[in-house]
Protein backbone atom coordinates (compact mmCIF):
# COMPACT_ATOMS: atom_id res chain seq x y z
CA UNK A 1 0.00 0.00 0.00
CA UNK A 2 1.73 3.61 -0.93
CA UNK A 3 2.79 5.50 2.27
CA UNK A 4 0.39 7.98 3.18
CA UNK A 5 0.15 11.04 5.18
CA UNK A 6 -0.67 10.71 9.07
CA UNK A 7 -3.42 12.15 9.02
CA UNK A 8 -4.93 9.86 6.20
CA UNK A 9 -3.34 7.12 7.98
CA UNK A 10 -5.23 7.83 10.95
CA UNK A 11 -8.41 7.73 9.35
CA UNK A 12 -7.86 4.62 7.19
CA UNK A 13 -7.27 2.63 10.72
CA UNK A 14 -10.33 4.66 12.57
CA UNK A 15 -12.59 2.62 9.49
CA UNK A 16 -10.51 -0.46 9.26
CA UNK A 17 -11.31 -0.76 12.76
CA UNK A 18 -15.02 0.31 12.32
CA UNK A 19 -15.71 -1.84 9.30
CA UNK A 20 -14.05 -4.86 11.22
CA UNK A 21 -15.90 -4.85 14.55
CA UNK A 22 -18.94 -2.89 13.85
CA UNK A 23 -19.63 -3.99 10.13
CA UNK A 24 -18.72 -7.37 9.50
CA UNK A 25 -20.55 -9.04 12.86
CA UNK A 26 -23.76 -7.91 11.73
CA UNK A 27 -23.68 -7.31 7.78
CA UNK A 28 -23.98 -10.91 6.60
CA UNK A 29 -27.66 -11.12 8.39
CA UNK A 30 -28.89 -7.87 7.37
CA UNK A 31 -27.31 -8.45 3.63
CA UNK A 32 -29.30 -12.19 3.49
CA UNK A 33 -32.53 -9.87 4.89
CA UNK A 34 -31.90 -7.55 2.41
CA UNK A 35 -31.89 -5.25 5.36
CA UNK A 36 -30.51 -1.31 5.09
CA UNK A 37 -28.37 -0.62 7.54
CA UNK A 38 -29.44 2.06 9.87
CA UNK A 39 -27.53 1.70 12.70
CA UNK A 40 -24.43 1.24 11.07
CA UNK A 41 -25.24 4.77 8.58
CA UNK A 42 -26.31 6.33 12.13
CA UNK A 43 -22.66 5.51 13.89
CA UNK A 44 -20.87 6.58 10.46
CA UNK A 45 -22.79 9.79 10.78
CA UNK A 46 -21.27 9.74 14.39
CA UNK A 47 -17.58 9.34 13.39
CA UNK A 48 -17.84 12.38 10.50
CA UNK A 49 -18.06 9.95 7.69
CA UNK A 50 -20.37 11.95 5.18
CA UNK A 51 -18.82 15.14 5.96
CA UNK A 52 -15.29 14.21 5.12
CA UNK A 53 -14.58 16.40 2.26
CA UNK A 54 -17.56 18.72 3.70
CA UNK A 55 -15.88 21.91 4.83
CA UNK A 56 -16.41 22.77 8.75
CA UNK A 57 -18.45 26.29 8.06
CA UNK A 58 -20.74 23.51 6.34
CA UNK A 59 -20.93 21.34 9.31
CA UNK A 60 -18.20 19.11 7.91
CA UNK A 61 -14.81 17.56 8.97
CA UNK A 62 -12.81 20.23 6.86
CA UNK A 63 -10.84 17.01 4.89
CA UNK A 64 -10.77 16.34 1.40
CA UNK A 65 -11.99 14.17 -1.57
CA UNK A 66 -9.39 11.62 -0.87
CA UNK A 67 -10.06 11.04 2.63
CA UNK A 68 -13.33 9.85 1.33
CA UNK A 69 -12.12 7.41 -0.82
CA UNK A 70 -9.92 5.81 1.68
CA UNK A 71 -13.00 5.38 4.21
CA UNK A 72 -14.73 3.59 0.69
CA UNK A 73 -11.92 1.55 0.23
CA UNK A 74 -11.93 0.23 4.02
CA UNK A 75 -15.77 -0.04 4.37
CA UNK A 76 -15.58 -2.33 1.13
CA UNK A 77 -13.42 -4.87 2.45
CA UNK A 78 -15.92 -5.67 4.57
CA UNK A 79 -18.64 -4.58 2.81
CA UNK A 80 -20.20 -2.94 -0.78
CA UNK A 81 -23.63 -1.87 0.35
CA UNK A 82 -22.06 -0.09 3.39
CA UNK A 83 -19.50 1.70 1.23
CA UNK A 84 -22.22 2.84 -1.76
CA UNK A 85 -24.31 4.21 0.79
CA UNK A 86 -21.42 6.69 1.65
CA UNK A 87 -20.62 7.18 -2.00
CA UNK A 88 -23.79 8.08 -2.85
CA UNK A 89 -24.81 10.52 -0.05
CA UNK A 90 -22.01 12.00 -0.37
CA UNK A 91 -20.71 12.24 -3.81
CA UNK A 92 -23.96 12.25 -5.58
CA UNK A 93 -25.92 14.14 -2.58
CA UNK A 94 -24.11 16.39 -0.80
CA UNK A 95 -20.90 17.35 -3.53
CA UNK A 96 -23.41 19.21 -6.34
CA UNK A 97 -24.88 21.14 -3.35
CA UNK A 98 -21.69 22.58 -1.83
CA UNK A 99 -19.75 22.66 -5.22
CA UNK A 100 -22.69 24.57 -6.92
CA UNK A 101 -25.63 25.34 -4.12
CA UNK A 102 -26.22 28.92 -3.36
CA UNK A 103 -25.42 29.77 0.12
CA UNK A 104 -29.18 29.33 1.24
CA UNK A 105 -29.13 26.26 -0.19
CA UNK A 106 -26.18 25.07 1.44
CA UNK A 107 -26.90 26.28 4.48
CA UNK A 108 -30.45 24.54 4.16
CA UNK A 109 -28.65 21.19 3.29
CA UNK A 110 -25.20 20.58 4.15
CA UNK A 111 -25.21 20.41 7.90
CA UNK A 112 -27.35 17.86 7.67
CA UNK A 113 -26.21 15.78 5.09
CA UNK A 114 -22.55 16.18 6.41
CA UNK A 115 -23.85 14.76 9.66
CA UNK A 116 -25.37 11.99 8.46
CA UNK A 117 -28.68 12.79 9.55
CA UNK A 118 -30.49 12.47 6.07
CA UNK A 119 -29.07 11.39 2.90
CA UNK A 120 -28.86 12.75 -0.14
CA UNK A 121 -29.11 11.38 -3.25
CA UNK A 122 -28.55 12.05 -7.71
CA UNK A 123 -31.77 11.25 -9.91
CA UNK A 124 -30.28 11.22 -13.40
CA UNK A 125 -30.61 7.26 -14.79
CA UNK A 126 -34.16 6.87 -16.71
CA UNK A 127 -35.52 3.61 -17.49
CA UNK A 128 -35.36 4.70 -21.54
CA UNK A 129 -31.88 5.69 -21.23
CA UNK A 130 -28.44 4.53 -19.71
CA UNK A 131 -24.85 5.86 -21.26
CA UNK A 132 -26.70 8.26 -23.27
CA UNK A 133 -27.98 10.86 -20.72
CA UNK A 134 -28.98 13.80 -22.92
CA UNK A 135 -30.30 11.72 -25.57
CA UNK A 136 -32.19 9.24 -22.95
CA UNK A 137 -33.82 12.12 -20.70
CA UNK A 138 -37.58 12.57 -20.95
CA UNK A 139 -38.34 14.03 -17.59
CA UNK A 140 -39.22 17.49 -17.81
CA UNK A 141 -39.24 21.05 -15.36
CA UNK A 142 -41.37 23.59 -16.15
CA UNK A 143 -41.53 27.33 -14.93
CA UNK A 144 -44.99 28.16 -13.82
CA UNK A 145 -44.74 31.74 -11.46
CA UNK A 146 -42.14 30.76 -8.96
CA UNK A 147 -42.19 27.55 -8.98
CA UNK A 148 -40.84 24.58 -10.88
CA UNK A 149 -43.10 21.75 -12.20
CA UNK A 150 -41.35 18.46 -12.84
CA UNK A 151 -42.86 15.41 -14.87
CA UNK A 152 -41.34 11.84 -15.42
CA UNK A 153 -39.36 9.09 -13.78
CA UNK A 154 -35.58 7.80 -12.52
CA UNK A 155 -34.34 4.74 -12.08
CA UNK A 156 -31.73 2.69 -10.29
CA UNK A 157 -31.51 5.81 -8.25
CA UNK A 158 -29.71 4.96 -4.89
CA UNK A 159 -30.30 5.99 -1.34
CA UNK A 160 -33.57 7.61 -2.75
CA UNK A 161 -36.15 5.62 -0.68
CA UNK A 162 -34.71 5.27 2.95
CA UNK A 163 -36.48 6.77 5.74
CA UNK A 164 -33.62 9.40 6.43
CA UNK A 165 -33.81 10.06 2.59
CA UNK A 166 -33.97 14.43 2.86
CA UNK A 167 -33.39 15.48 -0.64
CA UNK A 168 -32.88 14.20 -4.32
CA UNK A 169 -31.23 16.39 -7.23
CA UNK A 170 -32.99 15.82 -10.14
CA UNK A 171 -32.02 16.50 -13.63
CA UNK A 172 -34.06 17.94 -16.19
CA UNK A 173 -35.11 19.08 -19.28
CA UNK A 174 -36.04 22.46 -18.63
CA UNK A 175 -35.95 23.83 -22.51
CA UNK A 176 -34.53 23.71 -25.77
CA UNK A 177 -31.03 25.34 -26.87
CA UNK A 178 -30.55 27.09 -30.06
CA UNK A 179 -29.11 24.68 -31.64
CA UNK A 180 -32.17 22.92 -31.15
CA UNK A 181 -30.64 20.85 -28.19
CA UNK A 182 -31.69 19.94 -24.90
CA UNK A 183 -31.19 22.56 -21.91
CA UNK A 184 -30.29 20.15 -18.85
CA UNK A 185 -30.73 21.43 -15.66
CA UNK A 186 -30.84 20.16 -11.96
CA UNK A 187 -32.99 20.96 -9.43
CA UNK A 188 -33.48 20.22 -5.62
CA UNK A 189 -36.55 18.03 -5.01
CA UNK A 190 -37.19 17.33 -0.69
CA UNK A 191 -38.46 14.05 0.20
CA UNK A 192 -42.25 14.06 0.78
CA UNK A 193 -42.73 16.44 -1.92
CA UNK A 194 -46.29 16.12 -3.36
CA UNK A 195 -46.24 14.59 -6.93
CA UNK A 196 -42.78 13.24 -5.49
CA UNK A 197 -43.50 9.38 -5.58
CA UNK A 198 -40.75 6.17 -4.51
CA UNK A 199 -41.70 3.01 -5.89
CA UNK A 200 -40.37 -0.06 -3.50
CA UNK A 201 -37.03 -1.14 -3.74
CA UNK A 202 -35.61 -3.35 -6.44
CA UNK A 203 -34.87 -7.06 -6.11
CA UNK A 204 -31.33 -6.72 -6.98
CA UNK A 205 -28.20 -9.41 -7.23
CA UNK A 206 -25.40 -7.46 -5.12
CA UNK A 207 -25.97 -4.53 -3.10
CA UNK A 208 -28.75 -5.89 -0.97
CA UNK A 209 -28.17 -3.78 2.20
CA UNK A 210 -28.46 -0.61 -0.36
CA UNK A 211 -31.36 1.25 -1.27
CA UNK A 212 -32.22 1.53 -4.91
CA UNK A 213 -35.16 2.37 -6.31
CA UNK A 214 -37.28 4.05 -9.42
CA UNK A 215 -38.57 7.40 -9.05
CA UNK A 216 -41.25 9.34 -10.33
CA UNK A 217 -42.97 12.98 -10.47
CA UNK A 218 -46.04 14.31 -11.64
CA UNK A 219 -46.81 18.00 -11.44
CA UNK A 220 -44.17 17.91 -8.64
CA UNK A 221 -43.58 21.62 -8.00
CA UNK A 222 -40.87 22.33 -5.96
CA UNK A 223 -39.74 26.38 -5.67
CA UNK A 224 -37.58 28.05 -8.46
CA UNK A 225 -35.05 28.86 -5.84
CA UNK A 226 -34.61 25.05 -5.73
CA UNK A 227 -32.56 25.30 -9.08
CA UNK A 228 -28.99 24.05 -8.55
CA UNK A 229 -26.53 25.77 -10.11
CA UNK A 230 -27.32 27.88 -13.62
CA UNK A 231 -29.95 27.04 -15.82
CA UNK A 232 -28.91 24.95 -18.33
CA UNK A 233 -25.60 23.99 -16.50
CA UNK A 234 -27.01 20.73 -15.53
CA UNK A 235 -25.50 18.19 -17.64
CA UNK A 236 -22.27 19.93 -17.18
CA UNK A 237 -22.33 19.83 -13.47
CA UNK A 238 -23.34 15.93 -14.00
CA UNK A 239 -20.19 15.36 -15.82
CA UNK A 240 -18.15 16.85 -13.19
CA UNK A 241 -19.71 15.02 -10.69
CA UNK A 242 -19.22 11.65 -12.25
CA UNK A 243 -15.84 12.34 -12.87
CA UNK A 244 -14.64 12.76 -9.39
CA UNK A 245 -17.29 9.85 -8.52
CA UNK A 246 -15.49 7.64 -10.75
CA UNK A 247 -12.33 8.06 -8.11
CA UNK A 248 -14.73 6.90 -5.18
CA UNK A 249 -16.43 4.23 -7.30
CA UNK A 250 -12.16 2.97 -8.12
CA UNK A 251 -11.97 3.24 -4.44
CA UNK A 252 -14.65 1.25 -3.53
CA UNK A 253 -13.67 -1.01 -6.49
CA UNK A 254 -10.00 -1.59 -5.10
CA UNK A 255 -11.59 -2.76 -1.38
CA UNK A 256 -13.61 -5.42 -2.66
CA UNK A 257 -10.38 -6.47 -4.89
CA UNK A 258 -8.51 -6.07 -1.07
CA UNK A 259 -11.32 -8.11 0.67
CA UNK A 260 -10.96 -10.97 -1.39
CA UNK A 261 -7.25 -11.52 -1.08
CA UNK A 262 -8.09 -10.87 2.75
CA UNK A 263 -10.21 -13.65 2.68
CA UNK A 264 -8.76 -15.67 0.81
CA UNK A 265 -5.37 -15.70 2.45
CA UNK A 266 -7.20 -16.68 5.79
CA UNK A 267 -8.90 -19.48 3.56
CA UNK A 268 -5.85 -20.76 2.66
CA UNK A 269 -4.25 -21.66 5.76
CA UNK A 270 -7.41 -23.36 7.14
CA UNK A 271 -8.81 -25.37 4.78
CA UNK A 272 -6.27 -28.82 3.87
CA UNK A 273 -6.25 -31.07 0.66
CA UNK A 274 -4.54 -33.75 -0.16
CA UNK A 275 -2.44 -33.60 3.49
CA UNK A 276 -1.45 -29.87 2.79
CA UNK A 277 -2.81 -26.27 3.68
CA UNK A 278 -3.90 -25.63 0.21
CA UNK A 279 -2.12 -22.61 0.41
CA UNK A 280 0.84 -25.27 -0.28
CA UNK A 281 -0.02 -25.61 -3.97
CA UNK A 282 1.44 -23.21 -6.48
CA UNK A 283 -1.85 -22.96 -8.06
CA UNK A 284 -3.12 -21.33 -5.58
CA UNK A 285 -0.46 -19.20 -4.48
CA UNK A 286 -0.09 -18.14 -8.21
CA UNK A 287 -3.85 -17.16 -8.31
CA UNK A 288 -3.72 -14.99 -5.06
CA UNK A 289 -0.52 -13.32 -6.45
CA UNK A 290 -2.19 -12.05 -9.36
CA UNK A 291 -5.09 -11.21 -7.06
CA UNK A 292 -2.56 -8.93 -5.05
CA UNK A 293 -0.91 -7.73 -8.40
CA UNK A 294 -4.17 -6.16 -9.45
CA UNK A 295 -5.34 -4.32 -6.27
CA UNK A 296 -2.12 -2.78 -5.84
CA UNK A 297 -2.14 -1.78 -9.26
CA UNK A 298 -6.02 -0.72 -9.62
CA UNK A 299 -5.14 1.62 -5.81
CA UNK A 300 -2.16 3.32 -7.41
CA UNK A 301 -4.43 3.86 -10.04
CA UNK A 302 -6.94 5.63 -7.57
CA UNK A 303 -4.50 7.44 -5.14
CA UNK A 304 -2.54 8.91 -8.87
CA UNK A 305 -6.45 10.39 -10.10
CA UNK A 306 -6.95 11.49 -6.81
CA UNK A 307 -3.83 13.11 -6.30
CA UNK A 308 -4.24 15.15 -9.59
CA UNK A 309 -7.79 16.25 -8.76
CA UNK A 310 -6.94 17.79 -5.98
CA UNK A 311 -3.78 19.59 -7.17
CA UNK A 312 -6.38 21.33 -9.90
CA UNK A 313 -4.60 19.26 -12.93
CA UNK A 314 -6.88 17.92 -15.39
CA UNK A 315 -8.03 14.41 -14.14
CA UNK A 316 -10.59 12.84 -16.40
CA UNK A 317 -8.42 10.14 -18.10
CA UNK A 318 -6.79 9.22 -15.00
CA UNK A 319 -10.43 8.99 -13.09
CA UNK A 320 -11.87 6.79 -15.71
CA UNK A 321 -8.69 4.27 -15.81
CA UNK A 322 -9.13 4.22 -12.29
CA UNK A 323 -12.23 3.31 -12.62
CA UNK A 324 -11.91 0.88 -15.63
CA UNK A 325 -8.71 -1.03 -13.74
CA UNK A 326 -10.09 -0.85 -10.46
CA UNK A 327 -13.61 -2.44 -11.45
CA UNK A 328 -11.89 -5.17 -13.73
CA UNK A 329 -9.84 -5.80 -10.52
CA UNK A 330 -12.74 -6.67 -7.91
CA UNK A 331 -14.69 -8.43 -10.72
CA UNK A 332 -11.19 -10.80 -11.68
CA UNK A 333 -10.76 -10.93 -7.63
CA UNK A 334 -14.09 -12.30 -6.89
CA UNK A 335 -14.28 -14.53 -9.56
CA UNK A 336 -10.51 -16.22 -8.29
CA UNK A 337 -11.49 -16.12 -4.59
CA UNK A 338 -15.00 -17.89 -5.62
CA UNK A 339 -13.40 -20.23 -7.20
CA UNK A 340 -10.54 -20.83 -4.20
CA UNK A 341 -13.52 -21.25 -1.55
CA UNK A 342 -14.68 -24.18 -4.23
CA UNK A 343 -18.36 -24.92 -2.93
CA UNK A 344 -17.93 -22.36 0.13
CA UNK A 345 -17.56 -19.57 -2.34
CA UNK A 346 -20.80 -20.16 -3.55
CA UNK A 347 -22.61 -19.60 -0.14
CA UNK A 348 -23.75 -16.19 0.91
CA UNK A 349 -22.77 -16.72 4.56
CA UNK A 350 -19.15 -16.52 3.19
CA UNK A 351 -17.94 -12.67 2.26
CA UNK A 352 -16.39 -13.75 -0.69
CA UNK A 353 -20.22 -15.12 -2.10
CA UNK A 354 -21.19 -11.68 -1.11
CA UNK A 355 -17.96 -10.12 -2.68
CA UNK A 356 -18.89 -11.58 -6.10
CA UNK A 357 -22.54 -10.88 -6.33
CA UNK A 358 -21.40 -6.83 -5.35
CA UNK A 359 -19.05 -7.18 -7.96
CA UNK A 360 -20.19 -7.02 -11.40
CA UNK A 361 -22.35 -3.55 -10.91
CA UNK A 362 -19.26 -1.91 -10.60
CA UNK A 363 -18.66 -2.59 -14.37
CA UNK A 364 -22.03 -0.89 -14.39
CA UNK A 365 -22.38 2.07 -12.33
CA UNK A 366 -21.06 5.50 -12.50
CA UNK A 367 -19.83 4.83 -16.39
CA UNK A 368 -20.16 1.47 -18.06
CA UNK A 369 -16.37 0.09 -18.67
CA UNK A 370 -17.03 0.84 -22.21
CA UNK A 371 -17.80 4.62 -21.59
CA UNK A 372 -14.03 4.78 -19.25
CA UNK A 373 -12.72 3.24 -22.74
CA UNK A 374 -14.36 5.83 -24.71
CA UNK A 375 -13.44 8.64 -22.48
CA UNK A 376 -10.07 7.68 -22.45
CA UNK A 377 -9.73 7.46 -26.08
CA UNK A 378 -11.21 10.62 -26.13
CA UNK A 379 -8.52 11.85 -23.75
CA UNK A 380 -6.08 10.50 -26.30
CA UNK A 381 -7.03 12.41 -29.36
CA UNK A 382 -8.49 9.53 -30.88
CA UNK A 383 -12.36 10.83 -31.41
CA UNK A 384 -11.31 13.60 -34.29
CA UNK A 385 -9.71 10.92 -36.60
């Protein structure tokens, strides 16, 4: 693992610990329940978890971008659905308010989302659309007076239907550009908001202690002050969020890679074939060398986006092969630990079971791998030939 600061060093430990002996006793049950976990969101409130890279006049903890990603990367070793709870809230939720709220608005929001007290949460997906955003949208925000009056439906939106859920930015179409595109915009919509409706939460094959549901609105209205950022600015604020989500995402990525060589090198010394540890066999030990190989690779890939992000440098290539390497890594991982737990792998009281059916959506989420390969070819010059 690269040497880190002591301050970030501190932190990693504080949620190593947390994610060891508050986390992994209990997760198993509520993941087979398909349970969210409210006691363990309540104590990360506690510890300053959401408001890492919240600044303190914001009712934050003053750190940084990367100190989230490190508390990702340690919750995931444990556990996904812990770690994309924090992701979301705070990434998707709370980021677009304090990097483009107006004051009222953060002052309205931030404290509490920084505390953990409600969550926030990013309703962009539609069930018409996936990589194509501005082509996909249908949903719709209308000016009427002094208010705004939304029409149409999200999906796969996450930490949108908890009980602690307190707001949802939602983008829109909001008009039509000169060119005769669409004007994007995103606007604050509170939970409870008439016309405001959460459908129940998907059935889902990872990410069962996570809530993720479809939303829809009809002749929501909401105030015009609720409108974050400039008009028409949405899908440009979108963009920026992503790319600094696809660092936590990489994060999150690389400690599910780290959990199953965890596991796996417990595994090895306590199960016995043929008269040996099978840790004995170079088979194995080849496979959990790779398995090393990878995660160290996919975090230097993550600490290097990271690291330019918050120097100001340009980071979108490096953020989306982060995110590429670090989501092949946990998918490769969980396949290779599966298949070292043989039969045990398979069964969801094992992490490793859990570890591969949290897996694949991070292939998925945040930017299919085939949108980090387009991006980066992008990046490379390779889109004007």
């Amino acid at each position: 693992m690269p040497k880190l600061a002591e301050e970030y060093e501190d932190l990693r430990k504080t949620v190593e610990e947390f994610a060891r002996d508050v986390v992994a006793p209990v997760i198993g049950d509520l993941y087979e329940r398909e349970e969210f976990p409210y006691d363990i969101v309540r104590q990360m409130g506690a510890m300053g978890l959401f408001g890492l890279p919240i600044p303190e006049e914001h009712g934050g903890m003053g750190g940084d971008y990367f100190a989230l990603c490190l508390a990702l990367e340690e919750l995931a070793r444990v556990d996904s659905s812990v770690s994309i709870t924090l992701e979301a809230a705070v990434s998707l939720g709370a980021m677009p308010i304090y990097r483009f709220g107006t004051d009222e608005q953060r002052a309205t929001w931030l404290p509490r989302l920084a505390s953990g007290e409600i969550l926030g949460a990013f309703g962009l997906t539609e069930p018409g659309g996936g990589s194509d955003v501005p082509g996909g949208m249908r949903t719709t925000a209308v000016l009427d007076g002094d208010e705004w009056v939304i029409n149409g439906s999200k999906a796969f939106i996450t930490n949108s239907g908890t009980d602690i859920t307190g707001v949802v930015g939602v983008a829109a179409i909001t008009g039509e550009r000169e060119n005769g595109k669409k004007e994007i915009s995103t606007i604050l919509v509170p939970s409870g908001t008439p016309g405001f409706t959460v459908s129940k939460k998907y059935s889902k094959v990872g990410w069962n202690c996570s809530d993720t549901r479809e939303l829809s609105f009809t002749d929501c209205r909401v105030p015009a002050a609720n409108l974050l950022g400039q008009r028409g600015r949405g899908y440009a604020q979108f963009l920026q969020t992503l790319d600094e989500g696809r660092i936590a995402i990489a994060a999150l990525s690389v400690g599910l890679a780290q959990g199953c060589v965890d596991e796996c090198l417990r595994y090895v010394h306590e199960r016995r074939a043929f008269g040996h540890p099978i840790g004995h066999y170079q088979a194995i030990q080849f496979k959990i060398a790779d398995m090393e190989v990878r995660t160290h690779t996919a975090r230097l890939a993550y600490h290097h986006a990271a690291e330019r992000m918050l120097a100001g440098e340009p980071f979108k290539k490096e953020a989306a092969i982060a995110k590429l390497v670090s989501s092949n890594a946990a998918m490769d991982n969980a396949r290779d630990a599966t298949q070292i737990f043989g039969g045990y792998g398979f069964m969801n009281e094992y992490p490793v079971g859990r570890f591969y059916r949290d897996a694949k959506i991070l292939e998925i989420g945040e930017g299919t791998s085939e949108v980090q390969r387009m991006l980066i070819a992008r990046e490379l010059g390779l889109s004007s030939l």
